[in-house]
Protein backbone atom coordinates (compact mmCIF):
# COMPACT_ATOMS: atom_id res chain seq x y z
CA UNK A 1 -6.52 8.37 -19.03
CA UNK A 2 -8.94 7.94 -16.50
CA UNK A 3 -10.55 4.45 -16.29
CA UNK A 4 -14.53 4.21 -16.27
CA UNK A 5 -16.05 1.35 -14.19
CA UNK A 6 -17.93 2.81 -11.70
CA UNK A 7 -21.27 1.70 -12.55
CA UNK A 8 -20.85 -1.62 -13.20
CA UNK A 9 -22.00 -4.25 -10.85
CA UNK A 10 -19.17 -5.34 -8.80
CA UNK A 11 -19.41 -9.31 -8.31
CA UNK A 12 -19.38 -10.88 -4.99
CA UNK A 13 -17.95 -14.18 -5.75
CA UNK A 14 -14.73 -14.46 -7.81
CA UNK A 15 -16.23 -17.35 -9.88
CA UNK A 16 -18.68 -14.73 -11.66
CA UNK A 17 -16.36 -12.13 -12.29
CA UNK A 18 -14.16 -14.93 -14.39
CA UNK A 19 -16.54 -15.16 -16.83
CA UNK A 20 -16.67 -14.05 -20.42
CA UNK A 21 -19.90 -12.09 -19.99
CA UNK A 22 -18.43 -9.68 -16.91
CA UNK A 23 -15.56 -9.02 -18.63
CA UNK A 24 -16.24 -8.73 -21.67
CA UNK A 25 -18.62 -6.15 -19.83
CA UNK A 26 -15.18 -4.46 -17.96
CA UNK A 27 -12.97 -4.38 -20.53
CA UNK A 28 -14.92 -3.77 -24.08
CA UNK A 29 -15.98 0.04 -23.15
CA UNK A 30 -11.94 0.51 -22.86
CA UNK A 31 -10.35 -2.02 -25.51
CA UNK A 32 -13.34 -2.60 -27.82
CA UNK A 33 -12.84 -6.48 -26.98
CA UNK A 34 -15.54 -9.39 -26.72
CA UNK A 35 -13.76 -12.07 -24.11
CA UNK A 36 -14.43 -15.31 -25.26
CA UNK A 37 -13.16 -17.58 -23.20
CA UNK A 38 -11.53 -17.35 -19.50
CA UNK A 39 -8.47 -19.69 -18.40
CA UNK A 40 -8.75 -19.59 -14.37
CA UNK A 41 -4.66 -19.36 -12.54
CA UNK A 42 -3.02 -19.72 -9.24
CA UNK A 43 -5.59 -18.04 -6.41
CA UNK A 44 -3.77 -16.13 -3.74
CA UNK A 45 -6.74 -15.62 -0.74
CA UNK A 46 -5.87 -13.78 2.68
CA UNK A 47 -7.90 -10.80 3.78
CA UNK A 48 -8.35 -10.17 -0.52
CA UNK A 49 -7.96 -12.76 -3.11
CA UNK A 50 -5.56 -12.17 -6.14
CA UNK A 51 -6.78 -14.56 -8.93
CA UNK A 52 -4.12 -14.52 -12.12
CA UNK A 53 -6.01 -15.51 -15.54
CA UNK A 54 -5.76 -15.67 -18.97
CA UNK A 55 -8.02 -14.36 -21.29
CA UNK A 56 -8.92 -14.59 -25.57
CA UNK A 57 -11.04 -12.84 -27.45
CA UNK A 58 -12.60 -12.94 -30.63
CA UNK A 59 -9.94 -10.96 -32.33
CA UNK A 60 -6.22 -9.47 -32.06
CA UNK A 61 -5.52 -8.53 -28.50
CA UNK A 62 -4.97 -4.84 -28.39
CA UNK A 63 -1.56 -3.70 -27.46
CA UNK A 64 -2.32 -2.26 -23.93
CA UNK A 65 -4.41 -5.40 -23.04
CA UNK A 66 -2.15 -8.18 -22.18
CA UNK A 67 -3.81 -11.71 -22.15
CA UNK A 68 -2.38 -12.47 -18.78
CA UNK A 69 -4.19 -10.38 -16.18
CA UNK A 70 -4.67 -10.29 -12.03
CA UNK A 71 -8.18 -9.81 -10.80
CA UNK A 72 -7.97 -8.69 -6.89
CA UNK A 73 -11.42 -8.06 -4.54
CA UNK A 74 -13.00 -9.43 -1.34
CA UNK A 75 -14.84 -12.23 -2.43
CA UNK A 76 -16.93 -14.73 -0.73
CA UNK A 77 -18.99 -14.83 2.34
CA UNK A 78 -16.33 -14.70 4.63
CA UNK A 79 -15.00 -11.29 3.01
CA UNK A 80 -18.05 -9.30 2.86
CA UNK A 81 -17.32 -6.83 5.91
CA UNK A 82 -14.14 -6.32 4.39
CA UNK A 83 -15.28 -5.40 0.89
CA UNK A 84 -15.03 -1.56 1.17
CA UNK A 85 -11.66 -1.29 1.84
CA UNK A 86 -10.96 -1.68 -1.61
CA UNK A 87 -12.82 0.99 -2.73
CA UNK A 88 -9.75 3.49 -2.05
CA UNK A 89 -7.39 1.31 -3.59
CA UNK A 90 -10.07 0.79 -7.08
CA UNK A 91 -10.44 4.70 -6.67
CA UNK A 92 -6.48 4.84 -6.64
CA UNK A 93 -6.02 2.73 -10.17
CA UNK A 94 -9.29 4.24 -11.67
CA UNK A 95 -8.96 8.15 -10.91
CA UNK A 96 -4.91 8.80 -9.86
CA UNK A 97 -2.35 6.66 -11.49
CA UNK A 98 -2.96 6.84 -14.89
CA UNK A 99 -2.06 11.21 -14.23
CA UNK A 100 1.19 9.89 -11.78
CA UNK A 101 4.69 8.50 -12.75
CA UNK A 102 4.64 6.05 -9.91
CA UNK A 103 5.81 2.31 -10.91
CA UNK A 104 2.87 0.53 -9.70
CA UNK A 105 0.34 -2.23 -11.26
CA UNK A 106 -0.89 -0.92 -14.75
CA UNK A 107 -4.40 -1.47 -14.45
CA UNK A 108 -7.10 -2.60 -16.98
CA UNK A 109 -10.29 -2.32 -14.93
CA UNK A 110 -10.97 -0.44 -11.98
CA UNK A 111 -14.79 -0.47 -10.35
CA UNK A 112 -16.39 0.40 -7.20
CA UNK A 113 -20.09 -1.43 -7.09
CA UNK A 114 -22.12 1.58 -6.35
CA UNK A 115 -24.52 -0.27 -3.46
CA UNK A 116 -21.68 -2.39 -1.23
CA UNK A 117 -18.66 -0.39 -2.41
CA UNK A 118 -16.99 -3.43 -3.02
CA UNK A 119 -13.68 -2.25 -5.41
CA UNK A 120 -12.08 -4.89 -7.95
CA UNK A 121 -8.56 -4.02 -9.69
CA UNK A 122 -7.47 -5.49 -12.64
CA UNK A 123 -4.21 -5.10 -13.96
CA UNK A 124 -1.49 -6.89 -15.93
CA UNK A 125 -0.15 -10.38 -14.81
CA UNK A 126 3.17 -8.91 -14.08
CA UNK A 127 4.14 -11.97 -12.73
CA UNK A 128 3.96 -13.38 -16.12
CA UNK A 129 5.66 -10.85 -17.14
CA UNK A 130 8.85 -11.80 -15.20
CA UNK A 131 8.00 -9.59 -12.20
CA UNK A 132 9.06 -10.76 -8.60
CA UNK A 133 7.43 -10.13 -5.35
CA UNK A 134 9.18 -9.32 -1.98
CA UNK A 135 8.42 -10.14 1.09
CA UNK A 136 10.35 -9.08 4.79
CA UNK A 137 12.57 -12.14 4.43
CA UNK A 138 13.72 -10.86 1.03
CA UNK A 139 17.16 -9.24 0.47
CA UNK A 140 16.48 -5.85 -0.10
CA UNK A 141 19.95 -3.27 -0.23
CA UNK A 142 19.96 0.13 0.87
CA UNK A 143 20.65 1.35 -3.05
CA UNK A 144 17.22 -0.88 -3.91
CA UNK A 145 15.35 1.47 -0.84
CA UNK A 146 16.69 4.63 -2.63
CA UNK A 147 15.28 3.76 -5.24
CA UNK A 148 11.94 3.09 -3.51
CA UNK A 149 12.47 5.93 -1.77
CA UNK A 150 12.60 7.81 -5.50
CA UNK A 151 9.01 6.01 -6.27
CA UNK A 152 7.23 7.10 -2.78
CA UNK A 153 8.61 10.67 -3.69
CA UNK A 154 7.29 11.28 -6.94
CA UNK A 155 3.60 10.50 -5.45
CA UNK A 156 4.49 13.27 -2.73
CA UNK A 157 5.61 15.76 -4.97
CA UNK A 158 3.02 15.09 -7.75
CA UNK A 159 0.32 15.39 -5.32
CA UNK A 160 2.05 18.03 -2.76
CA UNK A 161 -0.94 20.07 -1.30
CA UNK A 162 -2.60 19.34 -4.98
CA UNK A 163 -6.00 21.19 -5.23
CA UNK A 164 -7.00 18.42 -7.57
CA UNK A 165 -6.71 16.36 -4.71
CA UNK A 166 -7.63 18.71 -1.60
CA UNK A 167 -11.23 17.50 -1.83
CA UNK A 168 -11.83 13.91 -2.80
CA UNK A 169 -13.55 12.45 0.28
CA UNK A 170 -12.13 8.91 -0.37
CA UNK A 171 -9.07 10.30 0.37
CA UNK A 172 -9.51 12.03 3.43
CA UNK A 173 -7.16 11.38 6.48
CA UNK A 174 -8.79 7.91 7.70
CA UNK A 175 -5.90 6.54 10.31
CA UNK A 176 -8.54 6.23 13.29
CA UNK A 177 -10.34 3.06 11.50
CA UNK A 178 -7.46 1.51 12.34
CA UNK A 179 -8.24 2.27 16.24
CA UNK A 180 -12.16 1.06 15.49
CA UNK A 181 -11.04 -1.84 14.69
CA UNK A 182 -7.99 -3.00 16.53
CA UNK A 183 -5.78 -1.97 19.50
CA UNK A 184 -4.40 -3.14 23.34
CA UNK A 185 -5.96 -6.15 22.97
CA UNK A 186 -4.26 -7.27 19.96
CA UNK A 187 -0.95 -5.46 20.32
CA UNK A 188 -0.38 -6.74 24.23
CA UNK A 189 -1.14 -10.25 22.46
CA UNK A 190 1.57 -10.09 19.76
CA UNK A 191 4.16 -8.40 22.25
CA UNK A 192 3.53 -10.66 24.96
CA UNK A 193 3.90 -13.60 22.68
CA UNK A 194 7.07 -15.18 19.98
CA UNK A 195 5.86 -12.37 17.29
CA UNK A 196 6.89 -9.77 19.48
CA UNK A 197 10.29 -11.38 20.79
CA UNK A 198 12.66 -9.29 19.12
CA UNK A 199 10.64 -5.96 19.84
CA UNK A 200 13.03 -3.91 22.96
CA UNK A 201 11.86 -3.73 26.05
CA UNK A 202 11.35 -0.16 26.49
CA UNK A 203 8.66 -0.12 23.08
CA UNK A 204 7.09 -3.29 24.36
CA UNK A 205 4.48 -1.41 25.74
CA UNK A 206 0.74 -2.15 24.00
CA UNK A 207 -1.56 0.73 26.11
CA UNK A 208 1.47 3.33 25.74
CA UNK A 209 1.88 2.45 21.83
CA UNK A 210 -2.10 3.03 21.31
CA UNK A 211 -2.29 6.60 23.61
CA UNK A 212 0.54 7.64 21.14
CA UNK A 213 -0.80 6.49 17.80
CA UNK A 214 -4.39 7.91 19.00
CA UNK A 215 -2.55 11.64 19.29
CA UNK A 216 -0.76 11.00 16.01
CA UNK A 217 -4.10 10.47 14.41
CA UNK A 218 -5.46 13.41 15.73
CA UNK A 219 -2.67 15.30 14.84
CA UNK A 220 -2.68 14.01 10.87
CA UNK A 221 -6.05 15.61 10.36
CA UNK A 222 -4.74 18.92 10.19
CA UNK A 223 -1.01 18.26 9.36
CA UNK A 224 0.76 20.38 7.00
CA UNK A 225 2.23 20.43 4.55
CA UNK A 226 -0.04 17.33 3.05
CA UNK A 227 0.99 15.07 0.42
CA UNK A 228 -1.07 11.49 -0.59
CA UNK A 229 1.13 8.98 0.65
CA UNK A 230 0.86 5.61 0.18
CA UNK A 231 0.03 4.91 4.16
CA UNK A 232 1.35 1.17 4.20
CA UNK A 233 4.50 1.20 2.35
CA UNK A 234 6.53 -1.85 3.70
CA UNK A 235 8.53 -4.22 2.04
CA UNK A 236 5.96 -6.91 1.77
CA UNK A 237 3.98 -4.16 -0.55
CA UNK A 238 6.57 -4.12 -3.06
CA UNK A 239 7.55 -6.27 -5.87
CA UNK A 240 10.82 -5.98 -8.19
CA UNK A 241 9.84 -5.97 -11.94
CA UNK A 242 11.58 -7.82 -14.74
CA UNK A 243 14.50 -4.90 -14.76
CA UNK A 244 14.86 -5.03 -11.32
CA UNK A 245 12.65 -1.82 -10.47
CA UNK A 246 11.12 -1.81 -7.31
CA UNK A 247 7.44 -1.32 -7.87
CA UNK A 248 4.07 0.01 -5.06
CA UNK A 249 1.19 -2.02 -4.72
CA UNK A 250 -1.64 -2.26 -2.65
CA UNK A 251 -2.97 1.07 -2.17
CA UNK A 252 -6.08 0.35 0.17
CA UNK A 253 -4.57 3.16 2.63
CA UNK A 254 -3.99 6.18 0.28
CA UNK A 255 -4.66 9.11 1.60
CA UNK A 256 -3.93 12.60 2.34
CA UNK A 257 -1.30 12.96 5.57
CA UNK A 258 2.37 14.17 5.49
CA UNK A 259 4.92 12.67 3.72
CA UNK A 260 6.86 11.46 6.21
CA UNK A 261 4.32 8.77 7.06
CA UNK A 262 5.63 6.79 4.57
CA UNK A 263 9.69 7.71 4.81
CA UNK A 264 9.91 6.76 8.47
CA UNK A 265 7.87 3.29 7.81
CA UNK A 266 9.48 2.72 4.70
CA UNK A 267 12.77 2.94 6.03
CA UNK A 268 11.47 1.29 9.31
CA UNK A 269 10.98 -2.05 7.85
CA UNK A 270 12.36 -2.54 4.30
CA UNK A 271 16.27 -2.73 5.72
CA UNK A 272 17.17 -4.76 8.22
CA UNK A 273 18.26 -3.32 11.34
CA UNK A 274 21.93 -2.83 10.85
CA UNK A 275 21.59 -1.54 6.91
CA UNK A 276 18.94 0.84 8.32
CA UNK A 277 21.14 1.72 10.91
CA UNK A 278 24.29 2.51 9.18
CA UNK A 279 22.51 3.91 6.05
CA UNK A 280 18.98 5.91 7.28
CA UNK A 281 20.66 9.45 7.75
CA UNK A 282 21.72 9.12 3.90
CA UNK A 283 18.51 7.57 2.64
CA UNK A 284 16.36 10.52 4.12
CA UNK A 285 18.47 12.90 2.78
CA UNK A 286 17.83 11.62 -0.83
CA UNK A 287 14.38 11.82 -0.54
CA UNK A 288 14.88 15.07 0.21
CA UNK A 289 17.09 16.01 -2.40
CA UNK A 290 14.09 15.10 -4.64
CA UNK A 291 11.51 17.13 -3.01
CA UNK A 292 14.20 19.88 -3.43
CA UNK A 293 14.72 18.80 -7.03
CA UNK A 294 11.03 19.38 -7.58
CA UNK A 295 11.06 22.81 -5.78
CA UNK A 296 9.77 22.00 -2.76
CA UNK A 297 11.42 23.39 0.14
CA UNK A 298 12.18 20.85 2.98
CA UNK A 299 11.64 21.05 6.47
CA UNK A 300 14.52 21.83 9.01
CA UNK A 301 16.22 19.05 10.22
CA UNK A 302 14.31 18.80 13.74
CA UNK A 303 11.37 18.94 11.89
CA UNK A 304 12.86 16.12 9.63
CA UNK A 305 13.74 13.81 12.23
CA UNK A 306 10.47 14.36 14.36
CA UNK A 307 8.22 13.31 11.32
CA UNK A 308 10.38 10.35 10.24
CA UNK A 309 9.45 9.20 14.23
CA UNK A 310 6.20 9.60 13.31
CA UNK A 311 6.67 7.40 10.63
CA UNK A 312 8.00 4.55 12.79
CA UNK A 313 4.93 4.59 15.13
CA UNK A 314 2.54 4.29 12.27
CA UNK A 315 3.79 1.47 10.93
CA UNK A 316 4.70 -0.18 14.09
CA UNK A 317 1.21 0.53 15.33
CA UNK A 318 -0.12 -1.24 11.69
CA UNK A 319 2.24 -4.60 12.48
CA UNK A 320 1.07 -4.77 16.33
CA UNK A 321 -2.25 -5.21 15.36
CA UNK A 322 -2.15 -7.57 12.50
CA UNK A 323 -3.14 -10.77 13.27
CA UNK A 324 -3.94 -12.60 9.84
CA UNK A 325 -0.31 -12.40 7.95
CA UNK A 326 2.06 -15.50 8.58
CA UNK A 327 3.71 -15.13 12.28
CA UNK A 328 7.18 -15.43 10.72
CA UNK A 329 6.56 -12.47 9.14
CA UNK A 330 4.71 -10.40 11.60
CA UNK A 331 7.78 -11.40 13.84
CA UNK A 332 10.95 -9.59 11.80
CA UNK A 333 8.36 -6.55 11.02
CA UNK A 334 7.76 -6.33 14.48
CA UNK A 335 11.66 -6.73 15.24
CA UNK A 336 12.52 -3.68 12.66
CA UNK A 337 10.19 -1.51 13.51
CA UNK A 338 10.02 -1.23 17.16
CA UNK A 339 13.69 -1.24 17.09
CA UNK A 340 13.35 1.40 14.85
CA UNK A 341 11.25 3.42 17.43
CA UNK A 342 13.54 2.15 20.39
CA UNK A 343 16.45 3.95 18.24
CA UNK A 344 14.65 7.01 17.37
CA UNK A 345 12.50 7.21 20.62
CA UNK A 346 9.63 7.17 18.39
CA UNK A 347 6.95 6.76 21.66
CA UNK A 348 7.91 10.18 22.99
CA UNK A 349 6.57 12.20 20.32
């Protein structure tokens, strides 16, 4: 089912879109509910706010709408030049998942305000629902990334060169942003400083780690064979649901590009460096086995290894120039991952 909400106005402020009137206005074309009244929750507010509510209406609550829900846009002043990066992500939720059997937020809402392009998810409050989410300090085993692993390959293989999919502008290859925005500047300051402590010597390197990423974007614009990938897949972007099942959120870089953008991340940064060690080799040969499951013929093993580099230097690119995430995490991303490319000599690609 695909979800209908793109012409409805998108609120700038959080405080308007927990009201009975907007979404009353977002859900009743869907659920055939009236919200009465709106019981506000715990605010989570970094680059995008996640605001957990409850809601009643003025009758029985239809099975597929739970009365614990997450609303999560870029509200308020301070977030208005952010607000179109979650149109892909709203896009994601609205148009994709509900054809996909990816374990991922099961979403109630999904708009993109047709004049700002501001895009507002809302899903179930899995966290009510018993739901826990990770973050790099979490324990995470290499059985729990296979199984990860298992959810980043079914979006590959339901999607693999897709015609459904060839098209859609919003999910064109878009990695070069990434260099509009950010780069040396930002990089040199996290390597030079206690984030980038634990990254080895030899990738420690901010103008080399830019030329290199700048080719790889280049080079994902015409890459084949194209999958959607996730495009920020780390461990942070996960959460564990009430059986255990490692779930994908945050979709705001979904795109078309090869799948081994997200294997070689993935890998990259979920383990820490001695489980990835000892266990990568095995890990990217079960994703493999599931492309092969699904008929899709792998690449040869040079061609394997070479992508999964590619892979590393994304997401090690991604963590050099963040700046707004807590430094304690920035710090152990930025440990696995350019050890990861120190191992794999990701920066000679």
């Amino acid at each position: 089912m695909t979800l209908k909400g793109w012409d409805l106005h998108i609120p700038e402020e959080l405080d308007e879109l927990l009201t009975p009137e907007w979404l009353t206005a977002a859900l009743q074309p869907r659920f055939g509910v009236t919200v009465t009244s709106v019981i506000p929750g715990p605010v989570v507010a970094r680059v995008c706010t996640n605001a957990r509510f409850r809601v009643e209406c003025d009758g029985a609550m239809p099975s597929e709408l739970p009365s614990d829900l997450c609303a999560k846009g870029f509200f308020g002043d301070a977030m208005r030049g952010h607000r179109q990066a979650g149109e892909p992500e709203a896009r994601f939720y609205g148009e994709l998942a509900p054809s996909l059997d990816v374990r991922t937020l099961h979403a109630v809402y999904a708009g993109v305000d047709p004049v700002t392009r501001h895009g507002v998810v809302i899903s179930d409050d899995v966290v009510a629902q018993g739901a826990t989410f990770l973050d790099v300090t979490s324990d995470y085993t290499p059985d729990q990334a296979a199984a990860s692993l298992d959810e980043l390959a079914k979006l590959h293989v339901a999607t693999w060169e897709a015609p459904r999919v060839a098209d859609e502008d919003w999910l064109a290859s878009r990695l070069g942003r990434q260099l509009e925005a950010r780069g040396v500047n930002e990089i040199r300051g996290n390597f030079e400083g206690p984030i980038g402590a634990g990254v080895p010597e030899g990738v420690r390197d901010a103008e080399r780690l830019v030329s290199v990423y700048r080719a790889l974007v280049l080079e994902m614009a015409s890459a084949t064979p194209w999958c959607i990938v996730h495009g920020d897949p780390h461990i942070n972007n996960l959460y564990l649901d009430a059986d255990g099942n490692p779930c994908i959120v945050d979709w705001q870089l979904v795109q078309r590009a090869p799948w081994y953008l997200d294997v070689g991340y993935h890998l990259a940064c979920v383990l820490n460096v001695d489980d990835r060690r000892s266990n990568e080799r095995d890990l990217v040969a079960h994703y493999l086995d599931r492309l092969k499951a699904a008929g899709i013929t792998p690449p040869d093993p040079d061609a394997v290894w070479d992508g999964i580099r590619r892979g590393i230097v994304h997401g090690l690119f991604l963590w050099g120039i963040t700046l707004m995430v807590d430094p304690a995490i920035t710090t152990i991303m930025l440990e696995r991952l350019g050890t990861a490319a120190a191992d794999h000599d990701a920066l000679a690609i």
